[in-house]
Protein backbone atom coordinates (compact mmCIF):
# COMPACT_ATOMS: atom_id res chain seq x y z
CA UNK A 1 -28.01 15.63 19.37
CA UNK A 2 -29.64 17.94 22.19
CA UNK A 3 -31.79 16.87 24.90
CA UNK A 4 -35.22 18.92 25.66
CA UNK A 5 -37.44 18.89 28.42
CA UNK A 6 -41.13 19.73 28.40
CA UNK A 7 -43.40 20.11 31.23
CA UNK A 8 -45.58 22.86 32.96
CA UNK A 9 -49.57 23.15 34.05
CA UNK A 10 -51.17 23.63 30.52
CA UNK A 11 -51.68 19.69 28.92
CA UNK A 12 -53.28 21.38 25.94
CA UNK A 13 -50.52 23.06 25.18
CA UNK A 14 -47.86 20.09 25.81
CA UNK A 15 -50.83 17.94 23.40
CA UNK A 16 -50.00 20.41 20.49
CA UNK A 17 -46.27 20.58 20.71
CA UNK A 18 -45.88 16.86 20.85
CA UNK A 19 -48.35 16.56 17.69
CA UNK A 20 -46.40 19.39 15.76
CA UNK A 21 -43.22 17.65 16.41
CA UNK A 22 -44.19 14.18 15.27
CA UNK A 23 -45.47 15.75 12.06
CA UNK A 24 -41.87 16.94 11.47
CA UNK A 25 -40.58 13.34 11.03
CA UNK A 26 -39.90 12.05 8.14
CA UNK A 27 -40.75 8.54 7.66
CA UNK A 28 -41.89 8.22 11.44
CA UNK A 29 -41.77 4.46 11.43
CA UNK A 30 -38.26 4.38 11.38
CA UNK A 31 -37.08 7.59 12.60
CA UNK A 32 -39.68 8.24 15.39
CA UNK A 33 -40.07 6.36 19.05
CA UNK A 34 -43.22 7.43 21.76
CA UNK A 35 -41.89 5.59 24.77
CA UNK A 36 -41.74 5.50 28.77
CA UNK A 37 -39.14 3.05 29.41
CA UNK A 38 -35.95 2.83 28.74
CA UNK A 39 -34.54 -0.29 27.78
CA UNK A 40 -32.49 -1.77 24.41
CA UNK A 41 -34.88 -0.56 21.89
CA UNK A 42 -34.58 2.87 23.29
CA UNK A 43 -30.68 2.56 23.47
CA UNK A 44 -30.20 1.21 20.08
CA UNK A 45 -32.78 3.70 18.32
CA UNK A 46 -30.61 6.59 20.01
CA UNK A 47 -27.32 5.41 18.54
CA UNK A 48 -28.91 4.46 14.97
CA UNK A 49 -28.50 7.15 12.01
CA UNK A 50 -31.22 8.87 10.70
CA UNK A 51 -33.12 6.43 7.72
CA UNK A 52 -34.73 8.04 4.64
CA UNK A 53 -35.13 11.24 6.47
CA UNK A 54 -32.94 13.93 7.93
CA UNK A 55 -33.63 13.73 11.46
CA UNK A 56 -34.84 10.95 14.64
CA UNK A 57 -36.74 12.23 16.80
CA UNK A 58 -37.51 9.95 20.15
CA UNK A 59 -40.42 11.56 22.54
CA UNK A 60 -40.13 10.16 26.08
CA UNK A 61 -43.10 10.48 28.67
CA UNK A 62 -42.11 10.65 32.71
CA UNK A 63 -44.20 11.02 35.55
CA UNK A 64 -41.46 12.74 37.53
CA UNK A 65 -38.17 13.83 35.98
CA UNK A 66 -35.95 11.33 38.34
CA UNK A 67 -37.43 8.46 36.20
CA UNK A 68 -34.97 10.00 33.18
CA UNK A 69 -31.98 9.51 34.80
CA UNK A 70 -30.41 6.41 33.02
CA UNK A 71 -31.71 8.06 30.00
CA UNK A 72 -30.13 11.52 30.30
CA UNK A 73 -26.66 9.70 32.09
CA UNK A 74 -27.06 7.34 28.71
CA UNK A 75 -27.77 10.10 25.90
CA UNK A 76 -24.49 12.36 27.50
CA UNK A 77 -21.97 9.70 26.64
CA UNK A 78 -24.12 7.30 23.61
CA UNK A 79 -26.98 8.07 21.99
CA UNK A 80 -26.38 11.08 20.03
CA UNK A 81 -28.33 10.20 16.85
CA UNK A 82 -31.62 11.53 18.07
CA UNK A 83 -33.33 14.62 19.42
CA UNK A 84 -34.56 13.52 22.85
CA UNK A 85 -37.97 15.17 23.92
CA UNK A 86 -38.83 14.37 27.48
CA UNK A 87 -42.41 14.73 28.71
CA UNK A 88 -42.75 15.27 32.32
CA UNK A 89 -45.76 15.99 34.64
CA UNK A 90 -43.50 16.82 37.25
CA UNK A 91 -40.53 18.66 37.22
CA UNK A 92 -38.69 19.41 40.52
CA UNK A 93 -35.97 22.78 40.13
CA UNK A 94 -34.30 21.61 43.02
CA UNK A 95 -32.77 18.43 41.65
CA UNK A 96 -29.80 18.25 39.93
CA UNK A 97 -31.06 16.64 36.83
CA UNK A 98 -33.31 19.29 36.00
CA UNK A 99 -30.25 21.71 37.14
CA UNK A 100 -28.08 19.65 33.87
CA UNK A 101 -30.57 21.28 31.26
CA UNK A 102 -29.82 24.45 29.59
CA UNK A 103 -32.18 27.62 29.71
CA UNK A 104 -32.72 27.07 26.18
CA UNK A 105 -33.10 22.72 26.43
CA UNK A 106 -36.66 23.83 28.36
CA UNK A 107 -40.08 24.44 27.04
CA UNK A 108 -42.39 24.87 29.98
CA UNK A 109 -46.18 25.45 29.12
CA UNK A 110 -48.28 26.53 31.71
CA UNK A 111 -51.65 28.34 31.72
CA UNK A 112 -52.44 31.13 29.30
CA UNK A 113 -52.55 34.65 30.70
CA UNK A 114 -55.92 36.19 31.34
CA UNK A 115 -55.53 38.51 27.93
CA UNK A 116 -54.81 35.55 26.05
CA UNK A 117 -57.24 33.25 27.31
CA UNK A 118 -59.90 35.96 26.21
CA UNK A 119 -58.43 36.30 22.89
CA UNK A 120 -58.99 32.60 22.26
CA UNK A 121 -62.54 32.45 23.32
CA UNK A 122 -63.10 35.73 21.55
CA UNK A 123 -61.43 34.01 18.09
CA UNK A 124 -63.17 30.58 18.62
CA UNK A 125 -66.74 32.13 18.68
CA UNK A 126 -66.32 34.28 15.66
CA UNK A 127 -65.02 31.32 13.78
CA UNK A 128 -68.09 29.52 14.83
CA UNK A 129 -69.43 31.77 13.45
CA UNK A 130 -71.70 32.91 16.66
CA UNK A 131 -72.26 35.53 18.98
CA UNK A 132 -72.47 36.03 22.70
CA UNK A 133 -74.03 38.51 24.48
CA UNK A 134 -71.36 41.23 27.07
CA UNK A 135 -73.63 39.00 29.89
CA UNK A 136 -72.84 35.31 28.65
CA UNK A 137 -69.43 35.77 27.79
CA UNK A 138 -69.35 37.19 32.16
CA UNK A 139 -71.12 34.32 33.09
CA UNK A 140 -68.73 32.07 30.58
CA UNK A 141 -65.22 33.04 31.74
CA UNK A 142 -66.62 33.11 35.68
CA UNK A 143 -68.15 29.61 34.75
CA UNK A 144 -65.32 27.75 33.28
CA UNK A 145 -62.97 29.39 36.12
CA UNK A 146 -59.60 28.64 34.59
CA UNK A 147 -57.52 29.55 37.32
CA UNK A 148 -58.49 26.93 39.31
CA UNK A 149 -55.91 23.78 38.97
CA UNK A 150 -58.55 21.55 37.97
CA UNK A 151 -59.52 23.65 35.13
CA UNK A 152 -57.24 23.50 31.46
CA UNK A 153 -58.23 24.61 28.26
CA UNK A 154 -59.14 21.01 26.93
CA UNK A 155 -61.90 22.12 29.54
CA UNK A 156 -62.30 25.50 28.26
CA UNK A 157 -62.56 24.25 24.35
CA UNK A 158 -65.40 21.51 25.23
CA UNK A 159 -67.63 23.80 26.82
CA UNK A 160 -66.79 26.54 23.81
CA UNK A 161 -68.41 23.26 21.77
CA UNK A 162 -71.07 23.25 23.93
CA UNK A 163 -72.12 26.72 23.42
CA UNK A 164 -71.36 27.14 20.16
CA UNK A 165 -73.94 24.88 18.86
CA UNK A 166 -76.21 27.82 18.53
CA UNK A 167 -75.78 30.90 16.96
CA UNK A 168 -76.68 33.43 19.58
CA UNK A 169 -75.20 32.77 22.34
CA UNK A 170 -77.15 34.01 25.51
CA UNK A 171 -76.72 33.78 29.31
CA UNK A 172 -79.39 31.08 29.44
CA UNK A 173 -77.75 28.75 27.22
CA UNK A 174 -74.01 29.53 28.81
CA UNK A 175 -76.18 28.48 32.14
CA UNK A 176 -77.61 25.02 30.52
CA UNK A 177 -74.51 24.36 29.04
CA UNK A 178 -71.41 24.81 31.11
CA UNK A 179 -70.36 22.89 33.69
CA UNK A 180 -70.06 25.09 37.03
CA UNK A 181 -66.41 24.79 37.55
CA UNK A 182 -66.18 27.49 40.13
CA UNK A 183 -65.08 26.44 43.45
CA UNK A 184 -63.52 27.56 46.71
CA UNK A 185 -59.61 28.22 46.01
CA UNK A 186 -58.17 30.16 49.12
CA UNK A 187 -54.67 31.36 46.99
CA UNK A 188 -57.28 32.77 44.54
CA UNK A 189 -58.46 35.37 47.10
CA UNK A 190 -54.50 36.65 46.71
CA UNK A 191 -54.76 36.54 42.99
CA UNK A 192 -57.70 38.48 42.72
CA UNK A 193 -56.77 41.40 45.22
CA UNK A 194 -53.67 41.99 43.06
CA UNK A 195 -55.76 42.12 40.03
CA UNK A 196 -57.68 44.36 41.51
CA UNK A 197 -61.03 42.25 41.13
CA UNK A 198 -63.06 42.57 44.13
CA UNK A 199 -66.55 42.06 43.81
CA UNK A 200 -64.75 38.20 42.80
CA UNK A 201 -62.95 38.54 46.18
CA UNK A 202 -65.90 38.28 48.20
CA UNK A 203 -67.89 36.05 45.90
CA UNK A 204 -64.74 33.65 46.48
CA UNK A 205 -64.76 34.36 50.53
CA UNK A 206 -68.32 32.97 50.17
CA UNK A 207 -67.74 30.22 48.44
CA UNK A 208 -65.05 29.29 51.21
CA UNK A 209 -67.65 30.20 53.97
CA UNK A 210 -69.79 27.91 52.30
CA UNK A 211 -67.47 24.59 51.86
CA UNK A 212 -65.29 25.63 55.01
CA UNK A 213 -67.40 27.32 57.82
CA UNK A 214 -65.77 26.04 60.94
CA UNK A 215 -61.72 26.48 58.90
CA UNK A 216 -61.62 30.49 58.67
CA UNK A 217 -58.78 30.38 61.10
CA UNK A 218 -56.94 27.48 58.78
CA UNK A 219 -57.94 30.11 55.80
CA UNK A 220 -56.10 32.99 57.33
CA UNK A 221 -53.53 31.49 58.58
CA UNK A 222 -52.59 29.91 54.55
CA UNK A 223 -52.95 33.75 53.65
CA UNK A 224 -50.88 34.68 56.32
CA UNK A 225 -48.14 32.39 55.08
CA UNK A 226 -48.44 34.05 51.65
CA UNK A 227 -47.63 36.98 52.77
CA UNK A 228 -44.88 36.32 54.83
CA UNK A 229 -43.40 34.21 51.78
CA UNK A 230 -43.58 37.73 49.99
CA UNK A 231 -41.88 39.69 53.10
CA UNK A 232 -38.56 37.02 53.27
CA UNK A 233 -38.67 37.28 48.93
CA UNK A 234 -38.66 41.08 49.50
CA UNK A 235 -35.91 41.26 52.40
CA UNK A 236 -33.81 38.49 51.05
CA UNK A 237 -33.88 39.53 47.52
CA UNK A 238 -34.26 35.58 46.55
CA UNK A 239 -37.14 33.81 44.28
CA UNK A 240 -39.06 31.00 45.65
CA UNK A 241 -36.83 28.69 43.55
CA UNK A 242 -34.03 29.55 46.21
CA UNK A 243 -36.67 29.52 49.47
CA UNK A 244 -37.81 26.06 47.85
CA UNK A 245 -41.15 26.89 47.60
CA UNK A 246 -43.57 25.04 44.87
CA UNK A 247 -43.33 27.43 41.20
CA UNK A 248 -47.50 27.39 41.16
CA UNK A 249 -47.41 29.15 44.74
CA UNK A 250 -48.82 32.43 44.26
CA UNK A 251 -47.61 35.17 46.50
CA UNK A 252 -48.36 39.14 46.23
CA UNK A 253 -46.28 41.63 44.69
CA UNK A 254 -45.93 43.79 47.31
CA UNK A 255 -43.44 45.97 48.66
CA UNK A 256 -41.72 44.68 52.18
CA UNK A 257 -43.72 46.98 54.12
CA UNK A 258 -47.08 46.71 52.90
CA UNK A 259 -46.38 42.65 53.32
CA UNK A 260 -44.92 43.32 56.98
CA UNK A 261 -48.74 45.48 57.24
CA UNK A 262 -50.45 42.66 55.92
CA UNK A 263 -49.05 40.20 58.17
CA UNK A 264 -49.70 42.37 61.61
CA UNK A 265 -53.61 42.38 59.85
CA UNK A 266 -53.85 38.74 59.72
CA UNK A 267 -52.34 37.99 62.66
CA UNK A 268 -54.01 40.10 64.75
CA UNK A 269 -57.41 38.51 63.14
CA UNK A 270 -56.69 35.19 63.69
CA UNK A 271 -55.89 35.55 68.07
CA UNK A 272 -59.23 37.75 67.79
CA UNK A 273 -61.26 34.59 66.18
CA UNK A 274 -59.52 32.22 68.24
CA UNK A 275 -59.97 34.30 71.30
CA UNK A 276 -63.51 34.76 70.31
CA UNK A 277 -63.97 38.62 69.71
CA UNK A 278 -64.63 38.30 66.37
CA UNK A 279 -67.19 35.64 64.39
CA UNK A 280 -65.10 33.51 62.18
CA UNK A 281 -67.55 35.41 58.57
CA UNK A 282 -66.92 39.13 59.77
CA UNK A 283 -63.27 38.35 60.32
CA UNK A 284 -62.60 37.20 57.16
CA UNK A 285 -64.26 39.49 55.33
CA UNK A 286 -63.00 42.41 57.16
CA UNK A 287 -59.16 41.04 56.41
CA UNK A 288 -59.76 40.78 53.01
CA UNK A 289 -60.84 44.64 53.17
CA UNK A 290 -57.99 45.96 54.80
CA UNK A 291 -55.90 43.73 51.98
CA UNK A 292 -57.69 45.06 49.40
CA UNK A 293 -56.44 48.83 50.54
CA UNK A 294 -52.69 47.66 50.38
C-alpha cells in the first residue's frame, strides 16, 4: 500500500485533509489508527487486512520527518495492508528520507495565494449573509496580514466570525473587531516591491523603524542577502533546494543584472550608514526607492 507525506505552512488546510480522509474509512474503529509512535500496535495494524471495509487507513503525526524513519524502513519491507499518511511540521528536502518519496506520494499545503485568499473572504461574507464596505474589507485584509508566518487562515476565519456578527460591515467595526496582526517582517519589504505594492512598502519600512531603530544596517544587510541569493539562482541556473536555502525564503524574480544593480545599491548604503553619511531612516527609505525602480 503507498506511503504519503503531508506537510507545508497552511495547518488549516492539513486540518481539512486529515478530516476528509478519516471520513473515508469504513468502520474506523478497526480500520483506522491516529498515532505518533511507532511501536507493536502500529506494526501489527500495518500488516492486518482490511475488516468490514475496503481499505486501512493509519494517519501518523511527526514533528520532523527523521522521527519516521523506522516507520518508512518498516512499511518498505512489512506493513503493506494500510495507506500510511504522515503528518509532518517539518519537512527537510535535503534528507534522504524525504528524497525516498515520489512526486506524486507528497501533498504539501502552504498558504493560499493572494487571489484566493480574497475569494474566500469574498464567499464567506456573502454566505453570512453581510456586507462590507470597499474601506473595511482594506482595512480587513491589511489587518489580518496573512503573509506574516504567524498569521493562518484558522486566524483569518475567527476574525471573519468576528465581523460577521453584523450585517453591515463597516471600517469601525473591522477596527473593534480584529486583532492588529500587522507587524514588522523585513522579507515582506521584498514581497511587496515585486508585487508592485508600494504605498505597503513604506508603511512596512515604518513599522521596522519603529520596532528596530538602531538595526537598519542589520535590515539591509538581510535584503542584501536576498538579493544576492537571486544573483547565484540566476548565474547558476539552480533553485534554492540545490543552494540549501529554507523553501519559505523569499527572494526576487529578477533578472541577473538588475540583482547585481540591486546589490551595488545596498551595499553602497550600508558603508554610507556605517560610515555615517547617511541617517540610518533616509537610508532605508531611499534603498527601497531605487528597488522599487528595478
Amino acid at each position: 500500500m503507498p506511503k504519503y507525506l503531508i506537510y507545508g505552512e497552511e495547518p488549516y488546510l492539513i486540518d481539512k485533509f486529515r478530516e476528509e480522509l478519516t471520513k473515508k474509512v469504513e468502520t474506523p474503529e478497526f480500520n483506522l489508527l491516529d498515532t505518533n509512535e511507532f511501536g507493536e500496535t502500529e506494526k501489527a495494524f500495518l500488516c492486518q487486512y482490511p475488516l468490514l471495509g475496503d481499505k486501512k487507513i493509519m494517519i501518523f503525526r511527526a514533528g520532523k520527518l527523521t522521527e519516521c524513519t523506522e516507520l518508512i524502513e518498516f512499511i518498505a519491507v512489512q506493513g503493506k495492508r494500510a495507506e500510511v499518511y504522515i503528518f509532518c511540521d517539518e519537512a527537510d528536502r535535503r534528507t534522504k528520507i524525504f528524497k525516498s518519496f515520489k512526486k506524486e506520494e507528497m501533498k504539501v499545503y502552504n498558504k493560499l495565494p493572494q487571489e484566493t485568499l480574497e475569494k474566500t473572504i469574498t464567499q464567506y461574507i456573502k454566505k453570512a449573509g453581510c456586507e462590507i464596505t470597499s474601506e473595511a474589507y482594506r482595512l480587513f485584509l491589511q489587518l489580518v496580514n496573512y503573509d506574516s508566518e504567524d498569521t493562518n487562515l484558522y486566524d483569518v476565519l475567527h476574525s471573519l466570525k468576528r465581523v460577521c456578527a453584523v450585517k453591515k460591515i463597516t471600517k469601525d467595526v473591522v477596527e473593534s473587531m480584529v486583532m492588529d496582526r500587522e507587524k514588522e517582517d523585513i522579507f515582506s519589504l521584498i514581497r511587496l516591491i515585486m508585487n508592485r505594492q508600494y504605498g505597503d512598502v513604506f508603511r512596512q519600512a515604518d513599522l521596522l523603524l519603529r520596532s528596530q531603530p538602531n538595526n537598519v544596517v542589520g535590515i539591509l544587510s538581510l535584503l542584501l542577502r536576498s538579493y544576492r541569493i537571486a544573483y547565484k539562482m540566476q548565474r547558476c541556473n539552480c533553485s534554492m533546494q540545490e543552494l540549501g536555502i529554507n523553501y519559505r525564503t523569499f527572494v526576487p524574480r529578477l533578472s541577473a543584472e538588475q540583482c547585481s544593480q540591486a546589490m551595488d545599491i545596498l551595499d553602497g548604503a550600508v558603508n554610507k550608514v556605517k560610515r555615517g553619511f547617511y541617517k540610518p531612516e533616509i537610508a532605508l527609505k531611499t534603498v527601497l526607492a531605487k528597488l522599487c525602480e528595478l
